[in-house]
PDB file of N, CA and C in Angstrom:
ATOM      1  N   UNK A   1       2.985  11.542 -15.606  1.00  0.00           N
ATOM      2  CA  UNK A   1       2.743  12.619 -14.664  1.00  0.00           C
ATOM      3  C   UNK A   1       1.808  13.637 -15.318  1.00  0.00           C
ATOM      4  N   UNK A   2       0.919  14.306 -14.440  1.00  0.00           N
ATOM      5  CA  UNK A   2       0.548  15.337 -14.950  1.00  0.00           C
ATOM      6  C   UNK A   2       0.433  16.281 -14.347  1.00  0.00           C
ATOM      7  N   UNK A   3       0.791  17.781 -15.490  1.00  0.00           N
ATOM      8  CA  UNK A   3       1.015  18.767 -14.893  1.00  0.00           C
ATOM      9  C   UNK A   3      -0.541  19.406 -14.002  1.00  0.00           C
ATOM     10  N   UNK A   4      -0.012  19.999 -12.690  1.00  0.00           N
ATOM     11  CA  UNK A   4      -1.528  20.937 -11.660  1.00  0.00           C
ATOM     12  C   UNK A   4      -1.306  22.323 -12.679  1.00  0.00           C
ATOM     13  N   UNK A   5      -2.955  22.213 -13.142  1.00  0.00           N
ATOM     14  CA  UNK A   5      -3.549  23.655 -14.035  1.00  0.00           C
ATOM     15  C   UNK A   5      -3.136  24.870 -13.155  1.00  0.00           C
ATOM     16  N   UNK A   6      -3.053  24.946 -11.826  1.00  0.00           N
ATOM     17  CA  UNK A   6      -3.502  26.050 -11.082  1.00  0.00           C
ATOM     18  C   UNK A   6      -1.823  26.354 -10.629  1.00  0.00           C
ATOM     19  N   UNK A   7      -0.654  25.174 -10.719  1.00  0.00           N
ATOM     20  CA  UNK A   7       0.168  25.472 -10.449  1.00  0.00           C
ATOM     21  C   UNK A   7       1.496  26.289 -11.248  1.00  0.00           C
ATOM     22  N   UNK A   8       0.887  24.511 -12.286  1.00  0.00           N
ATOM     23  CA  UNK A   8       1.765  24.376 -12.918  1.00  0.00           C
ATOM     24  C   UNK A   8       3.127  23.888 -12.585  1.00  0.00           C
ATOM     25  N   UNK A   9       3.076  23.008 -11.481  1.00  0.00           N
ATOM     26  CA  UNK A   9       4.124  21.527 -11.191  1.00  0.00           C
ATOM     27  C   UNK A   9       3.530  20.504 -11.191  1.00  0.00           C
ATOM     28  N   UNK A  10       4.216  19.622 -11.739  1.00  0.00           N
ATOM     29  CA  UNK A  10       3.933  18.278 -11.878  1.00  0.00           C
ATOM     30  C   UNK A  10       3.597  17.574 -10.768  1.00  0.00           C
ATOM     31  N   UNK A  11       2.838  16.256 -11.079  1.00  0.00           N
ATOM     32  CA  UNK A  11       2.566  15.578  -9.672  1.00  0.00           C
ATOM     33  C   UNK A  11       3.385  14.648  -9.677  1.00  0.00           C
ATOM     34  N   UNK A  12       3.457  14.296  -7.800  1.00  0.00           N
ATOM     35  CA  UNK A  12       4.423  13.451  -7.470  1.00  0.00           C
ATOM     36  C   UNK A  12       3.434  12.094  -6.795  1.00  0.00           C
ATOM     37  N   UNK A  13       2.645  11.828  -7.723  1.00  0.00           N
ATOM     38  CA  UNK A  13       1.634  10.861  -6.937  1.00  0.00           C
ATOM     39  C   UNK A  13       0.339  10.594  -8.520  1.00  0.00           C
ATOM     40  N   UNK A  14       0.499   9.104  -9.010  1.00  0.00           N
ATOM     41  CA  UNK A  14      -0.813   8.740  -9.495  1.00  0.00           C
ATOM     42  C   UNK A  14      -1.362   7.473  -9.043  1.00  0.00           C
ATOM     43  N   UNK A  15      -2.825   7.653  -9.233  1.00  0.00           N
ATOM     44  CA  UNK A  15      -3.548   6.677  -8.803  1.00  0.00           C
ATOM     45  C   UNK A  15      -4.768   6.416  -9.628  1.00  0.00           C
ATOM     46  N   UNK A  16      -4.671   5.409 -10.298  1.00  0.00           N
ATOM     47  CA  UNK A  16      -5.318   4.992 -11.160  1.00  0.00           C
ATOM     48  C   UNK A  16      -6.595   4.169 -11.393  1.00  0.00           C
ATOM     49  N   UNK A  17      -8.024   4.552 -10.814  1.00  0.00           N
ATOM     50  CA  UNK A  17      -8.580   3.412 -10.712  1.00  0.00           C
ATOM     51  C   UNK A  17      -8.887   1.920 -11.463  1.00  0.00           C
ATOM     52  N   UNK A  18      -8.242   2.278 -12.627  1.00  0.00           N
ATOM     53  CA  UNK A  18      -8.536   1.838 -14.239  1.00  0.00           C
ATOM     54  C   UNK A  18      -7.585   0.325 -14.136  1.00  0.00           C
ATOM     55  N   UNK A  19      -6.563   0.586 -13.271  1.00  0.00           N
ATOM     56  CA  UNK A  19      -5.392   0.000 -13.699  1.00  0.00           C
ATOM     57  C   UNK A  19      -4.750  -0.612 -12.472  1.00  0.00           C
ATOM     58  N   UNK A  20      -4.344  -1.348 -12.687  1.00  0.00           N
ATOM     59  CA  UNK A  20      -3.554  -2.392 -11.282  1.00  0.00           C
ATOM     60  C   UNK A  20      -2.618  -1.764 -10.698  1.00  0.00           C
ATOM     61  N   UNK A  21      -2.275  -1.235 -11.338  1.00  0.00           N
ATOM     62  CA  UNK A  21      -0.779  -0.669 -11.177  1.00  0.00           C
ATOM     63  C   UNK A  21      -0.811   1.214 -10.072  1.00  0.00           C
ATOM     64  N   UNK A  22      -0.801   1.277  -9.127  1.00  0.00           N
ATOM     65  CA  UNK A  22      -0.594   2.987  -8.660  1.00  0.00           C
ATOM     66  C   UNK A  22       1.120   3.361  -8.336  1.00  0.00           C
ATOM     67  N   UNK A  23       1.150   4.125  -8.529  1.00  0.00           N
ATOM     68  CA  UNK A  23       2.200   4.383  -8.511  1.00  0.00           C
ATOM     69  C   UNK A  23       2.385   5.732  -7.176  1.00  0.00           C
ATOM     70  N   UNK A  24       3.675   5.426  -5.541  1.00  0.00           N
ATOM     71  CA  UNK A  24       3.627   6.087  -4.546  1.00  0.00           C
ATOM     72  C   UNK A  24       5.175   6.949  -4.994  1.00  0.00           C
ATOM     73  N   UNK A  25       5.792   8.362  -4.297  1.00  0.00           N
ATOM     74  CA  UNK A  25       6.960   8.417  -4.466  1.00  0.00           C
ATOM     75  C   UNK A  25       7.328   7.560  -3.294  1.00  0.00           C
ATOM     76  N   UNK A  26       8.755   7.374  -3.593  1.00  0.00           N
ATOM     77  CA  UNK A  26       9.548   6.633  -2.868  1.00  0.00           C
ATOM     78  C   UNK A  26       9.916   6.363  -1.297  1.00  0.00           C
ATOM     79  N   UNK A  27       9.065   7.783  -0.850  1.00  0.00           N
ATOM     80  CA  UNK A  27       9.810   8.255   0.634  1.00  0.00           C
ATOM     81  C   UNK A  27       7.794   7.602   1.049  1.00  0.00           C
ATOM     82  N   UNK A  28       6.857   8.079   0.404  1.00  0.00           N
ATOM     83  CA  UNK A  28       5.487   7.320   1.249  1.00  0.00           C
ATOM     84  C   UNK A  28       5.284   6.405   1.084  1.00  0.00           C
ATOM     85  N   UNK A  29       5.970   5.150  -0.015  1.00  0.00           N
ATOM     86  CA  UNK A  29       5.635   3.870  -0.092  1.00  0.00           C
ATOM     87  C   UNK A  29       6.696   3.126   1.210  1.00  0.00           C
ATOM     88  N   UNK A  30       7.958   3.628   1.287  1.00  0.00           N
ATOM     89  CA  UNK A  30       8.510   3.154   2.360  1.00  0.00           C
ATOM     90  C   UNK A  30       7.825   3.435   4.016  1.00  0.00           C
ATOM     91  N   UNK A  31       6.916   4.305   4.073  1.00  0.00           N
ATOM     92  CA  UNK A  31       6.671   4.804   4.826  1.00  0.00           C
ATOM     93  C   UNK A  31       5.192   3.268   5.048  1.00  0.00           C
ATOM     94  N   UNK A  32       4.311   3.664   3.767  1.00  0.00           N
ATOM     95  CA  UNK A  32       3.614   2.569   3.813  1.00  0.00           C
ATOM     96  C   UNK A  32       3.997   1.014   4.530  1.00  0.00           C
ATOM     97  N   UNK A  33       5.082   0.759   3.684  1.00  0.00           N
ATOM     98  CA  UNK A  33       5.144  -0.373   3.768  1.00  0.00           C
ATOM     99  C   UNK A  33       5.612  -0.351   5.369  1.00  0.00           C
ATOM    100  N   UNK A  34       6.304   0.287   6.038  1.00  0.00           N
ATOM    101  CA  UNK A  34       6.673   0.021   7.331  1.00  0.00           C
ATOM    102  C   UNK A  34       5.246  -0.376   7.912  1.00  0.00           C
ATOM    103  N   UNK A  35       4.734   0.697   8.095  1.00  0.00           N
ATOM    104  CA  UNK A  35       3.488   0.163   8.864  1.00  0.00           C
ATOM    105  C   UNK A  35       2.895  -0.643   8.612  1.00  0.00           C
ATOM    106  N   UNK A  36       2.470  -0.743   7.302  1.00  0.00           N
ATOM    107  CA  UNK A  36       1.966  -2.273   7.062  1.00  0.00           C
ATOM    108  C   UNK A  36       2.351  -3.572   7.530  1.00  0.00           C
ATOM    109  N   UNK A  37       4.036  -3.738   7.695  1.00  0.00           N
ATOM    110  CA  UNK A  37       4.398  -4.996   7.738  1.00  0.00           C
ATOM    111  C   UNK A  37       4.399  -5.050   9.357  1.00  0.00           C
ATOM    112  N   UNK A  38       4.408  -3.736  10.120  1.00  0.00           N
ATOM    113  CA  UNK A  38       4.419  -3.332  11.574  1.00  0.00           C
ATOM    114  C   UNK A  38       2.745  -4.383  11.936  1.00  0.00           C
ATOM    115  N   UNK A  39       1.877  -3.913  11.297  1.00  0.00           N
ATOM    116  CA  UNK A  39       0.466  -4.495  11.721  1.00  0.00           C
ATOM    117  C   UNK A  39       0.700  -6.087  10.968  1.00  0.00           C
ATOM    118  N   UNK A  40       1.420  -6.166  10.268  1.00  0.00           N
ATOM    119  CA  UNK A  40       1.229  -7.839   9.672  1.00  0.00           C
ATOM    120  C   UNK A  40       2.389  -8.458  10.783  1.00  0.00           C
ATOM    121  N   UNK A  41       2.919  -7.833  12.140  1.00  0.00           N
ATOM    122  CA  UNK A  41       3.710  -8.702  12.788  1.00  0.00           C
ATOM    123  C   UNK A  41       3.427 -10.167  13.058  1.00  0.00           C
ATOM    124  N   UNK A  42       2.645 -10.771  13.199  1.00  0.00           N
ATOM    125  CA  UNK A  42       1.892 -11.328  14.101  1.00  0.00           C
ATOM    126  C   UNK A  42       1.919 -12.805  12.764  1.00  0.00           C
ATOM    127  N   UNK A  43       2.051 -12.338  11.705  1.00  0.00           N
ATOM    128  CA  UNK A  43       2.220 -13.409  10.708  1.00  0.00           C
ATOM    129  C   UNK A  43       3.132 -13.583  10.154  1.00  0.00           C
ATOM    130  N   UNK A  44       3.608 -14.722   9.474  1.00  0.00           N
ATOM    131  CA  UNK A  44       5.097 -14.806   8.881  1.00  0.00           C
ATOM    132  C   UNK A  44       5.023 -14.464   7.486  1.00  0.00           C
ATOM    133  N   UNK A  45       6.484 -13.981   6.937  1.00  0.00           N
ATOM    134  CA  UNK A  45       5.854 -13.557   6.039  1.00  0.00           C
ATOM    135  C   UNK A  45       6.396 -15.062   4.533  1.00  0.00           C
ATOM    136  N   UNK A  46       5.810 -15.115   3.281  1.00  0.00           N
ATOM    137  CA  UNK A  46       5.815 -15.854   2.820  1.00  0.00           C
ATOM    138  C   UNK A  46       7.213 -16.374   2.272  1.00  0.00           C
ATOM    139  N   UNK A  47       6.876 -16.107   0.729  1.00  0.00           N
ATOM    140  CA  UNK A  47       7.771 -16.366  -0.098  1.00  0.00           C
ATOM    141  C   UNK A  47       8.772 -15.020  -0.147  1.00  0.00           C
ATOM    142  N   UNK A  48       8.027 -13.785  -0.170  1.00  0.00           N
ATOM    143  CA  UNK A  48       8.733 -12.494  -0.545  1.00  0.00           C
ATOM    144  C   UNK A  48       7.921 -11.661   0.048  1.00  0.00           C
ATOM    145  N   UNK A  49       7.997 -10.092   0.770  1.00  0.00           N
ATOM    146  CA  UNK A  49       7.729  -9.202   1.049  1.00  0.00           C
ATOM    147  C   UNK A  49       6.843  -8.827   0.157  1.00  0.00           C
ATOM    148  N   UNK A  50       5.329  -7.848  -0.290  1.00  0.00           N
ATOM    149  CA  UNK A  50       4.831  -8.458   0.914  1.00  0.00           C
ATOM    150  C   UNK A  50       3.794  -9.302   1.325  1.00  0.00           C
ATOM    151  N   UNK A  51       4.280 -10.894   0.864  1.00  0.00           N
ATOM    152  CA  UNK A  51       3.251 -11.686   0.950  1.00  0.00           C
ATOM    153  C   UNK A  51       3.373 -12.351   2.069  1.00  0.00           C
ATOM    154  N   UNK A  52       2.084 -12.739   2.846  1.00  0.00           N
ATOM    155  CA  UNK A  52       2.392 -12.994   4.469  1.00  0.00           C
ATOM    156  C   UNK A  52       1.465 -14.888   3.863  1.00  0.00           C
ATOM    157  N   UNK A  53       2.334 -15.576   4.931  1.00  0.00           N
ATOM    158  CA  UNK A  53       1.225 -16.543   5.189  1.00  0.00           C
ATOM    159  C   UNK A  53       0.972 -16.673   6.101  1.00  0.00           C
ATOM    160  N   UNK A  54      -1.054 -16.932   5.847  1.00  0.00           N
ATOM    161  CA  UNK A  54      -2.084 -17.063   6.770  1.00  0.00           C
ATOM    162  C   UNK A  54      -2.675 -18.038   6.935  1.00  0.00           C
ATOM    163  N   UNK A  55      -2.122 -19.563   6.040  1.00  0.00           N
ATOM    164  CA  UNK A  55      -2.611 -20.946   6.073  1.00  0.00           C
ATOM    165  C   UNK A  55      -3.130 -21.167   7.563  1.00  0.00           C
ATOM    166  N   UNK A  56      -2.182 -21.048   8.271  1.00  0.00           N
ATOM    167  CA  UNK A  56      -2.290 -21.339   9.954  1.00  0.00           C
ATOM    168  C   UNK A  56      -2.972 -20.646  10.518  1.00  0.00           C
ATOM    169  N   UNK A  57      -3.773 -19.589  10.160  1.00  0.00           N
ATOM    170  CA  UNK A  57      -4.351 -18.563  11.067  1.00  0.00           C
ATOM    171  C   UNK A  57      -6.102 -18.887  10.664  1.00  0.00           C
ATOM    172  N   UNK A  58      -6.622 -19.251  11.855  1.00  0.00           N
ATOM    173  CA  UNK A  58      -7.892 -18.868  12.214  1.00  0.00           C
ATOM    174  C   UNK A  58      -9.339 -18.104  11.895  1.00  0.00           C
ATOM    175  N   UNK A  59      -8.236 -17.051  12.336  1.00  0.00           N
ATOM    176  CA  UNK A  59      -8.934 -15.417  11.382  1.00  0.00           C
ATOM    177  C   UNK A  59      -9.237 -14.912  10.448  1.00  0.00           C
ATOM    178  N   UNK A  60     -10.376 -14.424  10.435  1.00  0.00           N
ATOM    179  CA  UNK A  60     -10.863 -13.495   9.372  1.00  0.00           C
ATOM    180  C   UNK A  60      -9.961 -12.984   8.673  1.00  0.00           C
ATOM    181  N   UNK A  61      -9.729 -13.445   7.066  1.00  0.00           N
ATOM    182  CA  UNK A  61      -8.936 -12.465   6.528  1.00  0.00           C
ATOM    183  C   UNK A  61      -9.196 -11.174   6.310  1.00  0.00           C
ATOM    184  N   UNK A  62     -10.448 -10.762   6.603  1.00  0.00           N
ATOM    185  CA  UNK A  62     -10.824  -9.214   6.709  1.00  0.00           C
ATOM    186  C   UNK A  62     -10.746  -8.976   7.825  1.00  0.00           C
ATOM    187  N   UNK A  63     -10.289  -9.061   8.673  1.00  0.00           N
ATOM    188  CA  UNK A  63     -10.166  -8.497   9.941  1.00  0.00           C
ATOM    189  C   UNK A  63      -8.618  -8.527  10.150  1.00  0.00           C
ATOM    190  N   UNK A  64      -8.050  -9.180   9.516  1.00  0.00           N
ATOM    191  CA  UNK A  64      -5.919  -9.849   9.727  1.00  0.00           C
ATOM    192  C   UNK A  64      -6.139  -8.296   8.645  1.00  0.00           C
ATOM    193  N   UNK A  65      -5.750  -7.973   7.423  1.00  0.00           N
ATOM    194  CA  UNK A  65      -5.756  -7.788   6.341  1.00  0.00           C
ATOM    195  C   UNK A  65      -5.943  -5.939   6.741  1.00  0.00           C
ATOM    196  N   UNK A  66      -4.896  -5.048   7.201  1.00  0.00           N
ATOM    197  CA  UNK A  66      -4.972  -3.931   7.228  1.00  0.00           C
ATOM    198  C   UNK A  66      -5.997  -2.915   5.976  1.00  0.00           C
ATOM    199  N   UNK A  67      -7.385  -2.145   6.359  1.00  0.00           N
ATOM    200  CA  UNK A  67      -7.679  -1.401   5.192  1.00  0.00           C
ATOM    201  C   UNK A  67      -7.051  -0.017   4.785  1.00  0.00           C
ATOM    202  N   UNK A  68      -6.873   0.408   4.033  1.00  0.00           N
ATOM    203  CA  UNK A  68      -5.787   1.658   3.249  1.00  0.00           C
ATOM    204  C   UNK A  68      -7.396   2.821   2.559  1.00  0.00           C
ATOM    205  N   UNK A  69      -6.779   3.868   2.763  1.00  0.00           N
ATOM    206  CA  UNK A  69      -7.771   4.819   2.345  1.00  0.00           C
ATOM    207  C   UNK A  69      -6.811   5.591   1.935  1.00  0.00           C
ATOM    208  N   UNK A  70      -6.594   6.484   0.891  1.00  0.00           N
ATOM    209  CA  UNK A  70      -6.210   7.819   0.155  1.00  0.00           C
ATOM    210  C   UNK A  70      -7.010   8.502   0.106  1.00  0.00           C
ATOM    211  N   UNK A  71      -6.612   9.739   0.758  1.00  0.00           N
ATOM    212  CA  UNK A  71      -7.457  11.073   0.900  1.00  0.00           C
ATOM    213  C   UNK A  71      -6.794  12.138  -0.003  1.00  0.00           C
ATOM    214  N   UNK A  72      -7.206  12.958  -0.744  1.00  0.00           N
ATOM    215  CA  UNK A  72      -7.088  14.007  -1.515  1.00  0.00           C
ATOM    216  C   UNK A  72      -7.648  15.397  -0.835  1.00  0.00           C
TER     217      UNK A  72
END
């Protein structure tokens, strides 16, 4: 975590471009993931949450494949 200069509280949110790994708190990744799996209805999902299979599908995986933006 690192501490805000101007505040001086810690953050509850990193994102790392460097690194595979980002890290959400707990209450917006659930939040994420709802919607996500809300727009992946339409496919089953695989082995485990949240991998969907798309063997059977037609479609563009860029067009199936919800895009995500983080705004600051």
């Amino acid at each position: 975590m690192y501490a805000n200069s101007v505040s001086g509280t810690l953050a509850s949110m990193i994102i790392d471009s460097g690194t595979p790994i980002s890290r959400l708190p707990g209450s917006v990744y659930a939040e994420l993931q709802s919607t996500y799996q809300d727009l992946m209805s339409n496919y089953p999902i695989a082995t485990a949450d949240p991998c969907y299979d798309l063997s059977g599908s037609d479609d563009d995986i860029n067009k199936i494949l919800p895009s995500m933006k983080f705004a600051f």
